[in-house]
Protein backbone atom coordinates (compact mmCIF):
# COMPACT_ATOMS: atom_id res chain seq x y z
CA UNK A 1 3.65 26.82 3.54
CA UNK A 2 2.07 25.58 6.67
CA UNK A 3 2.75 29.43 7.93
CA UNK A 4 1.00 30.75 4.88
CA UNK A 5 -2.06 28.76 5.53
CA UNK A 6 -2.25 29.74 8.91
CA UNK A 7 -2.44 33.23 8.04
CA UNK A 8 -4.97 33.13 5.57
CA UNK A 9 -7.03 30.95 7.54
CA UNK A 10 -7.73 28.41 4.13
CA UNK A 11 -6.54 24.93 6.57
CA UNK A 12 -8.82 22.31 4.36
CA UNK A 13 -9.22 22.47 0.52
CA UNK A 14 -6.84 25.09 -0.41
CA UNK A 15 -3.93 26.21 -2.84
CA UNK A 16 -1.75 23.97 -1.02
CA UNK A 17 -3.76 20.37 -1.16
CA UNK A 18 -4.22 21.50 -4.90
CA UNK A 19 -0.60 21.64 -5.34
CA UNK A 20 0.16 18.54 -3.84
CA UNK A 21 -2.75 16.71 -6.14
CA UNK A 22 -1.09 18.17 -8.70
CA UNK A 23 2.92 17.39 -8.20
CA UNK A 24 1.59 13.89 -7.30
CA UNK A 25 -0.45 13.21 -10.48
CA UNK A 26 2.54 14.26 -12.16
CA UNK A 27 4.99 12.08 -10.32
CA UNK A 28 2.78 9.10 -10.87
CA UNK A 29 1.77 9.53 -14.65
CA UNK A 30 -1.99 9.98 -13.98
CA UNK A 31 -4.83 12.73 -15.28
CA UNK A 32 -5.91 12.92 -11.63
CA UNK A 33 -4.70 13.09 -8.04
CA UNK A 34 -7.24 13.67 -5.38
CA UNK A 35 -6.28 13.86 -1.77
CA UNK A 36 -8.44 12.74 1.12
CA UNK A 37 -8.34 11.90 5.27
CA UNK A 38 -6.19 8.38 4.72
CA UNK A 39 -5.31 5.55 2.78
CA UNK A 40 -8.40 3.79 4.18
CA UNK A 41 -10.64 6.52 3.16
CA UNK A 42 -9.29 6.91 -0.46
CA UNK A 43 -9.97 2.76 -0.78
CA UNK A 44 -13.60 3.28 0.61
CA UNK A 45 -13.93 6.17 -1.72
CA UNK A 46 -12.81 4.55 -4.73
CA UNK A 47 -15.10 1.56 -3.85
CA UNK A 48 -18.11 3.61 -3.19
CA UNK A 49 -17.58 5.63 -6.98
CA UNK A 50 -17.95 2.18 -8.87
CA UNK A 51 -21.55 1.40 -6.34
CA UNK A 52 -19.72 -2.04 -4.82
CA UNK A 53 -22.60 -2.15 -2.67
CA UNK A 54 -24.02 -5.96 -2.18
CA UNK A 55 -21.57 -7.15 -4.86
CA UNK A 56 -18.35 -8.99 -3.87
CA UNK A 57 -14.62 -7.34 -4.23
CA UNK A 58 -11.41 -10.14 -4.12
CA UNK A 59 -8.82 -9.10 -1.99
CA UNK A 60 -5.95 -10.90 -0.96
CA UNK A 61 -5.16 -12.33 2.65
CA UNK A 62 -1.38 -11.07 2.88
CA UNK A 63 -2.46 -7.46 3.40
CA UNK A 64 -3.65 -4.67 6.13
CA UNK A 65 -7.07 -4.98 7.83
CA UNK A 66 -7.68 -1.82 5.95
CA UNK A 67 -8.45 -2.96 2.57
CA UNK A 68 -10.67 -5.85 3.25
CA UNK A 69 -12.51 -2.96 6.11
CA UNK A 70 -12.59 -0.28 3.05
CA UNK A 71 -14.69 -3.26 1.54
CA UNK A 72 -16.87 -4.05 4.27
CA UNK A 73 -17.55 -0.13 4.96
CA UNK A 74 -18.56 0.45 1.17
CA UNK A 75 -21.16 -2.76 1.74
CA UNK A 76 -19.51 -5.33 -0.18
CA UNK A 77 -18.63 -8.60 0.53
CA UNK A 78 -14.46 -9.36 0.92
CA UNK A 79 -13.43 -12.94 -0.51
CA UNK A 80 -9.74 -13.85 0.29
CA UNK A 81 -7.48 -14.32 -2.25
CA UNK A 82 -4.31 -16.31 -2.04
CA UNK A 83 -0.81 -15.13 -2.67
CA UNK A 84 2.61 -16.16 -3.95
CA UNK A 85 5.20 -15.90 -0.96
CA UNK A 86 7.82 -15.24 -3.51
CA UNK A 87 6.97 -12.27 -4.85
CA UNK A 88 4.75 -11.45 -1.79
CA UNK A 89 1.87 -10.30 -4.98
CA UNK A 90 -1.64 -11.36 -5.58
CA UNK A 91 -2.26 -14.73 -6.69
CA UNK A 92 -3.90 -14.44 -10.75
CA UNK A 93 -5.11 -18.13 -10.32
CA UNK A 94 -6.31 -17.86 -6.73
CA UNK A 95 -8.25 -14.82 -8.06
CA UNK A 96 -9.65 -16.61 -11.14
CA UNK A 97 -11.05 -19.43 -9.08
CA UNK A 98 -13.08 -16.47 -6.75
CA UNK A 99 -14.23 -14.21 -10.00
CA UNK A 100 -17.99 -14.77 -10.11
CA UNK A 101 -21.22 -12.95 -11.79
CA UNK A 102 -20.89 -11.04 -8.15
CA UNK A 103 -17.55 -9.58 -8.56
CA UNK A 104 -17.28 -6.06 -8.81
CA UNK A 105 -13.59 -5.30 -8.48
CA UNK A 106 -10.58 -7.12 -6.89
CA UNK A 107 -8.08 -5.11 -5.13
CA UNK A 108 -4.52 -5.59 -5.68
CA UNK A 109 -1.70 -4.78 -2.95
CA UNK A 110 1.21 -3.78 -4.03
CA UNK A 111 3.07 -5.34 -0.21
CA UNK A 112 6.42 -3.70 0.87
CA UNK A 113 6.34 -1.14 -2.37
CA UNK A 114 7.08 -4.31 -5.08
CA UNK A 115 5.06 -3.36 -8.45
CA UNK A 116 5.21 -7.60 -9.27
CA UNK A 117 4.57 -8.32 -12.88
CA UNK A 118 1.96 -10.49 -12.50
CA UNK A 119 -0.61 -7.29 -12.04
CA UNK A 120 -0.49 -6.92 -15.87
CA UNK A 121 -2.08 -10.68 -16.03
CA UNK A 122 -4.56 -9.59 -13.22
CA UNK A 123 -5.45 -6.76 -15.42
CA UNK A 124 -6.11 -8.41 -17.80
CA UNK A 125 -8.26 -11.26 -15.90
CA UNK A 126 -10.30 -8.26 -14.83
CA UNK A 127 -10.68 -6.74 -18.13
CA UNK A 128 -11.70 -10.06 -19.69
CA UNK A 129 -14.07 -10.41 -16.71
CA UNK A 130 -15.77 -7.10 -17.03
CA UNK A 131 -14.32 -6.12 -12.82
CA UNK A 132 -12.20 -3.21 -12.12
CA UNK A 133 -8.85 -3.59 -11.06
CA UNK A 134 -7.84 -1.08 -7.98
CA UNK A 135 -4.50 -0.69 -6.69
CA UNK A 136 -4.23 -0.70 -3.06
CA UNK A 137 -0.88 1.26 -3.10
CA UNK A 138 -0.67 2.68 0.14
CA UNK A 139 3.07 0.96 0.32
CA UNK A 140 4.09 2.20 -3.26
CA UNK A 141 4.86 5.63 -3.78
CA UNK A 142 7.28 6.40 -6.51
CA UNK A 143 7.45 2.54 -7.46
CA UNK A 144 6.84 1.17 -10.93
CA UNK A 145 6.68 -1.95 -13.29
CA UNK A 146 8.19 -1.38 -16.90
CA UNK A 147 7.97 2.50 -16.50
CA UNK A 148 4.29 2.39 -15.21
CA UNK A 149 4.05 4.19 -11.77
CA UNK A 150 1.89 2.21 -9.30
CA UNK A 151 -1.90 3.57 -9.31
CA UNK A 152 -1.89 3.26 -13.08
CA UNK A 153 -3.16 -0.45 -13.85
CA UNK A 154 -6.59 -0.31 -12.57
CA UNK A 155 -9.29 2.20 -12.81
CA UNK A 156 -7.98 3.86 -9.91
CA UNK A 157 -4.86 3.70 -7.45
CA UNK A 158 -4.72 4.86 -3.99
CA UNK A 159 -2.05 6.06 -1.11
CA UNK A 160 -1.34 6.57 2.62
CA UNK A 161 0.75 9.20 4.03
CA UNK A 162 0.87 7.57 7.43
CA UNK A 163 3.79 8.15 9.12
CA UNK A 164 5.30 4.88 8.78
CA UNK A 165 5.32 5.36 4.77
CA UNK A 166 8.14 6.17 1.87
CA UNK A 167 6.60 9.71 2.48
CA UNK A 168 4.53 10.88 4.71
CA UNK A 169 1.99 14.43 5.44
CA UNK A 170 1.76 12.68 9.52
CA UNK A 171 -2.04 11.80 7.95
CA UNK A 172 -3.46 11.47 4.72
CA UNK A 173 -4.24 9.63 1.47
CA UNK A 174 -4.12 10.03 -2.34
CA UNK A 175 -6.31 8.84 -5.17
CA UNK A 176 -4.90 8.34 -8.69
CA UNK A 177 -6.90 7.62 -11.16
CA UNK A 178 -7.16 8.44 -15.43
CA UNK A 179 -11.13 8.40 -14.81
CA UNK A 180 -12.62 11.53 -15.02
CA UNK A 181 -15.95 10.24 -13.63
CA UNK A 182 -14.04 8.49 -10.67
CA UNK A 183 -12.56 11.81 -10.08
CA UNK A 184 -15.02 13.73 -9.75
CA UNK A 185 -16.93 11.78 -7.41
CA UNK A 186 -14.59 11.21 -5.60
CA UNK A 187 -14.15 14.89 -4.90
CA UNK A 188 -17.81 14.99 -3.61
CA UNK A 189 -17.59 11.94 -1.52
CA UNK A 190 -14.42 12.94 0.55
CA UNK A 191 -16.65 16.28 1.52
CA UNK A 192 -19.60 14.80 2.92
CA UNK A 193 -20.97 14.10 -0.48
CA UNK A 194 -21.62 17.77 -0.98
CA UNK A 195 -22.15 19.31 -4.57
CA UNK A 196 -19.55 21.46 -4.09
CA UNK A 197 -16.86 22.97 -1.51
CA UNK A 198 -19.40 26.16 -1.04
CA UNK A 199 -22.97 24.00 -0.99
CA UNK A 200 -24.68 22.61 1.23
CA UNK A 201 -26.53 20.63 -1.11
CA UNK A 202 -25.57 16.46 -0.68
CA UNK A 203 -26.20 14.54 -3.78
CA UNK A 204 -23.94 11.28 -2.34
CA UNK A 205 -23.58 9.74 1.16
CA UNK A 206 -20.08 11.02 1.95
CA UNK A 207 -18.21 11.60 5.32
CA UNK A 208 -15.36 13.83 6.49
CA UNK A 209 -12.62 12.94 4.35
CA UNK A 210 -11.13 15.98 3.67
CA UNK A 211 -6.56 16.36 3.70
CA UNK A 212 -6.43 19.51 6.15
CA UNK A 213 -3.45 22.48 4.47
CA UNK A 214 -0.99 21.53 6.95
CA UNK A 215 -1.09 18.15 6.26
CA UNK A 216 -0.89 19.07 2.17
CA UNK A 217 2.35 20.87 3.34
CA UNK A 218 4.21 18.53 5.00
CA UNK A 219 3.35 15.50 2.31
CA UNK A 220 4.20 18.23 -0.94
CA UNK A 221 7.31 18.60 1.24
CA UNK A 222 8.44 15.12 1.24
CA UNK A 223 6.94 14.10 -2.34
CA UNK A 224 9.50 16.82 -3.70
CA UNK A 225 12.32 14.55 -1.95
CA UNK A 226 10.75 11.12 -2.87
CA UNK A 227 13.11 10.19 -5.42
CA UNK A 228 15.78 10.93 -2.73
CA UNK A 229 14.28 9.22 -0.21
CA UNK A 230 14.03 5.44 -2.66
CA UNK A 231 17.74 5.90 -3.69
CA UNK A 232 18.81 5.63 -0.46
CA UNK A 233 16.52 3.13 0.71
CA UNK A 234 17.70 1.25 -2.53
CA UNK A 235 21.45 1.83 -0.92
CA UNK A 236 20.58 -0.13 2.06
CA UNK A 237 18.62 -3.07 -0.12
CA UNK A 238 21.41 -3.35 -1.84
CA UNK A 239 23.89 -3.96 0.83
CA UNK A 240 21.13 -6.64 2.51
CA UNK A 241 20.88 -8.26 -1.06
CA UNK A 242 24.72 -8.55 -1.10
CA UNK A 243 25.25 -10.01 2.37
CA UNK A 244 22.00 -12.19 3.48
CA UNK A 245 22.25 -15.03 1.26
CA UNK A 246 25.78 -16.10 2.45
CA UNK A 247 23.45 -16.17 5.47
CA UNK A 248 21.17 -18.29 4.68
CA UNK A 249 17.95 -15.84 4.03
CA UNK A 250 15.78 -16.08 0.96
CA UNK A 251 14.72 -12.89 -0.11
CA UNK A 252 11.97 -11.56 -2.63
CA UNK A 253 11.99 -12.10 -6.22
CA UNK A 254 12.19 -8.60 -7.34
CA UNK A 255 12.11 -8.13 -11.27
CA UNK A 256 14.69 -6.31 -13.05
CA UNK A 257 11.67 -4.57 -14.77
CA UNK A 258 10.43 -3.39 -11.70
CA UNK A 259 11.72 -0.06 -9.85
CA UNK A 260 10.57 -0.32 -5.98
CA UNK A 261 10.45 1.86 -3.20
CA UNK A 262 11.74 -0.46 -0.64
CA UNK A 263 9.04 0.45 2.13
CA UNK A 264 10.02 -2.32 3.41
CA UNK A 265 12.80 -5.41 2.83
CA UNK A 266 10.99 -8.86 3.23
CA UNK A 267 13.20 -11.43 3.44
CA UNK A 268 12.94 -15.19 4.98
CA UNK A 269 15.33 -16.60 7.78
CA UNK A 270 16.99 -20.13 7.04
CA UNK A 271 14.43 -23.33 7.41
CA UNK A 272 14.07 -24.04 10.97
CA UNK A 273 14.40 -20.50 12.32
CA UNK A 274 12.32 -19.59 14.99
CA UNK A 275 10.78 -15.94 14.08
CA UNK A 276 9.96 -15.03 17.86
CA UNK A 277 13.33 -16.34 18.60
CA UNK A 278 15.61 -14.37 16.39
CA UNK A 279 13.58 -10.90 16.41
CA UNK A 280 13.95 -11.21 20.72
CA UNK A 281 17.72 -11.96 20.57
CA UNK A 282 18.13 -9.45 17.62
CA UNK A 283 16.62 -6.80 19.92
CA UNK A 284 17.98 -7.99 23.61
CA UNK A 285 21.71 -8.74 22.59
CA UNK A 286 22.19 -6.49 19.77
CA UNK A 287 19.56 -3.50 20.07
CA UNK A 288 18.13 -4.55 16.57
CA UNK A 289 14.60 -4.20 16.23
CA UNK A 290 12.61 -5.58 13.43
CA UNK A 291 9.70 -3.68 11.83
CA UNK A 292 6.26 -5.40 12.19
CA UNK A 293 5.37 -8.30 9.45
CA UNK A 294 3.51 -7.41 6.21
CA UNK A 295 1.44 -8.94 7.47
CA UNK A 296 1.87 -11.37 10.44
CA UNK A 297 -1.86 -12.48 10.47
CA UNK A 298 -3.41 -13.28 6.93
CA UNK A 299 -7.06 -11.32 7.01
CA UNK A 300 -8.63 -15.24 6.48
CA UNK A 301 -7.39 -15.76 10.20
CA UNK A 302 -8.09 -12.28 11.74
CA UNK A 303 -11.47 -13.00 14.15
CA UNK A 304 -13.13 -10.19 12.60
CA UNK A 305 -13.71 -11.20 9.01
CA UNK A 306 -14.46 -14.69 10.09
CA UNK A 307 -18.23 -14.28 8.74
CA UNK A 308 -16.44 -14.28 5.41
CA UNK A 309 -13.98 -16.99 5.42
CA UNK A 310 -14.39 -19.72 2.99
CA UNK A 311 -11.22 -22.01 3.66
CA UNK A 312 -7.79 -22.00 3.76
CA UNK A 313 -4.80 -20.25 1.94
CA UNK A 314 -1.69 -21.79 2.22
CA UNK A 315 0.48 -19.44 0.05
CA UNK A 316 -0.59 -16.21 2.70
CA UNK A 317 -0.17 -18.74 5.73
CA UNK A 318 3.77 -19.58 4.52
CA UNK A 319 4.51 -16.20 3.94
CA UNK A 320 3.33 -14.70 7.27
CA UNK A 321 4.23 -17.07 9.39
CA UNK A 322 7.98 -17.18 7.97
CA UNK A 323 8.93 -13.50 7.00
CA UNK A 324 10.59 -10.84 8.51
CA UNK A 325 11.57 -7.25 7.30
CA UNK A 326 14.95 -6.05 8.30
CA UNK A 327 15.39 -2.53 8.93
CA UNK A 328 15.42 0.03 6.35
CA UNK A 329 15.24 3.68 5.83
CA UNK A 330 16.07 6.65 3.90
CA UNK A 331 18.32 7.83 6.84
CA UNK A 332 19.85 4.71 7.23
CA UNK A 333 23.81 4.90 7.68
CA UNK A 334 25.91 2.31 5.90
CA UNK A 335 27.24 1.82 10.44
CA UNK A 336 23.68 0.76 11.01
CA UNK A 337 23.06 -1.70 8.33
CA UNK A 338 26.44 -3.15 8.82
CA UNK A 339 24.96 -3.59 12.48
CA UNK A 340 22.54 -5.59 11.53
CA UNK A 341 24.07 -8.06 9.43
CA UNK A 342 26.36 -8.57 12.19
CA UNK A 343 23.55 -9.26 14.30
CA UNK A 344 22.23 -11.60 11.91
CA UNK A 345 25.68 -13.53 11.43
CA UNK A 346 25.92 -13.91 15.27
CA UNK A 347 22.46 -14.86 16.28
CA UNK A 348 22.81 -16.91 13.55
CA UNK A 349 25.72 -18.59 14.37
């Protein structure tokens, strides 16, 4: 594919991103799939269609400087939510106590690819509030809550294809949404708010966030193998599930309606672990390497949203400061995971 749009010269907005906006809106249950530059991007460009601009948008602490800077960039105001470090999900009370006549939208993150039932009462808060509901889903590809693919409980849902992520096009984002109006602007607005693809007439202040062909190749690539990709991620969860709590670890509350991705596998250590401790011992005595936090700074303590802080937030403080997330992949042998519960049991010990 990547070949074909060499040759023909069509790298940005061709057959090939249409495809992939197509196979994904499929996969995920939605009307409409629109790819842009990044997951950051799609956020900013879903903000920017529903005119957030000097309003307020809730998001919650436990999540990626990304979503709260999506907010900024589209001239809102952020106000930190709290979370529940059980289930890792946004807090419905927390948000009820922010919702205000200058709430636009709260953003729900759907952290380590967990679809938590408690978005259902968010959307309904929201809908009882007159806000939309957007799903930040850049962790959540293929994952869903009583059949419902994540992206489909707010007006709009959106994706990253970093490389990091279930699947991945090396850069990119998706937007999923049932709105037709939120569609089609959001077509102009990752163009440089252009009319159309052949104009150079701007009817919306938009930017360069265009998904080049190669990248549309690589991502329709790995979205064709994303069912492949969670059932063996789901292999290795299930061996950590089966061997952690003899342990000690307390892991997250996943719901037997819920089908998850496992981007990542959150788990806590035993009260009075030291998380500095364990992750240098894992990786010094037993070559074990822990993936970074989701997220080991709440946003409420990150120095660059401090014009916005309002107080404290106890549930994303716990769960930051105490998690870890063990290793997990979709080429992942069943040598390697043993390998690092035997770490585990020996540092441990």
């Amino acid at each position: 594919m990547i070949d074909e749009s060499l040759r023909t010269g069509r790298l940005t907005l061709g057959p090939i991103g249409a495809q992939l906006e197509d196979e994904f809106a499929v996969r995920h249950g939605v009307a409409h799939a629109i790819a842009v530059a990044s997951g950051t991007s799609a956020l900013e460009i879903v903000l920017r269609t529903l005119d957030v601009g000097g309003t307020e948008v809730i998001v919650p602490a436990n999540t990626f400087h990304a979503t709260a800077a999506a907010v900024v960039a589209a001239g809102a105001t952020p106000r930190f939510a709290d979370c529940d470090p059980a289930t890792l999900a946004l807090d419905p009370a927390s948000v009820a106590d922010l919702l205000s006549p200058r709430t636009a939208a709260v953003i729900v993150v759907h952290i380590g690819g967990y679809v938590a039932p408690s978005v259902l009462e968010l959307s309904a808060l929201c809908e009882t509030a007159g806000v939309a509901l957007i799903e930040d889903a850049a962790h959540a590809h293929g994952s869903s809550l009583d059949g419902r693919s994540a992206g489909t409980f707010g007006v709009a849902g959106t994706f990253s294809f970093y490389p990091t992520k279930v699947i991945t096009a090396g850069e990119g984002g998706m937007i999923v949404t049932n709105d037709a109006r939120i569609n089609d602007e959001s077509r102009i607005y990752r163009d440089q708010g252009k009319a159309s693809f052949l104009t150079n007439l701007h009817t919306r202040l938009g930017n360069n966030w265009r998904l080049s062909e190669p990248h549309a190749a690589i991502g329709l690539t790995q979205l064709r193998r994303l069912d492949e990709f969670i059932a063996k991620r789901t292999e290795v969860a299930r061996w950590y599930d089966e061997n952690l709590a003899e342990l000690g670890f307390r892991t997250v509350a996943i719901s037997d309606r819920s089908v998850t991705n496992y981007y990542k596998y959150v788990a806590y250590p035993p009260e009075g672990v030291d998380r500095a401790v364990l992750k240098k011992r894992l990786r010094e005595e037993w070559d074990v390497s822990l993936s970074g936090e989701v997220y080991e700074v709440p946003l409420h303590q990150q120095p660059v949203f401090a014009p916005w802080v309002t107080g404290s937030l106890p549930g994303a403080e716990e769960l930051c400061a105490r998690h870890v997330c063990l290793p997990v992949s979709a080429v992942m042998t069943a040598k390697q995971r043993r390998h690092v519960t035997d770490a585990l049991r020996a540092v441990l010990a």
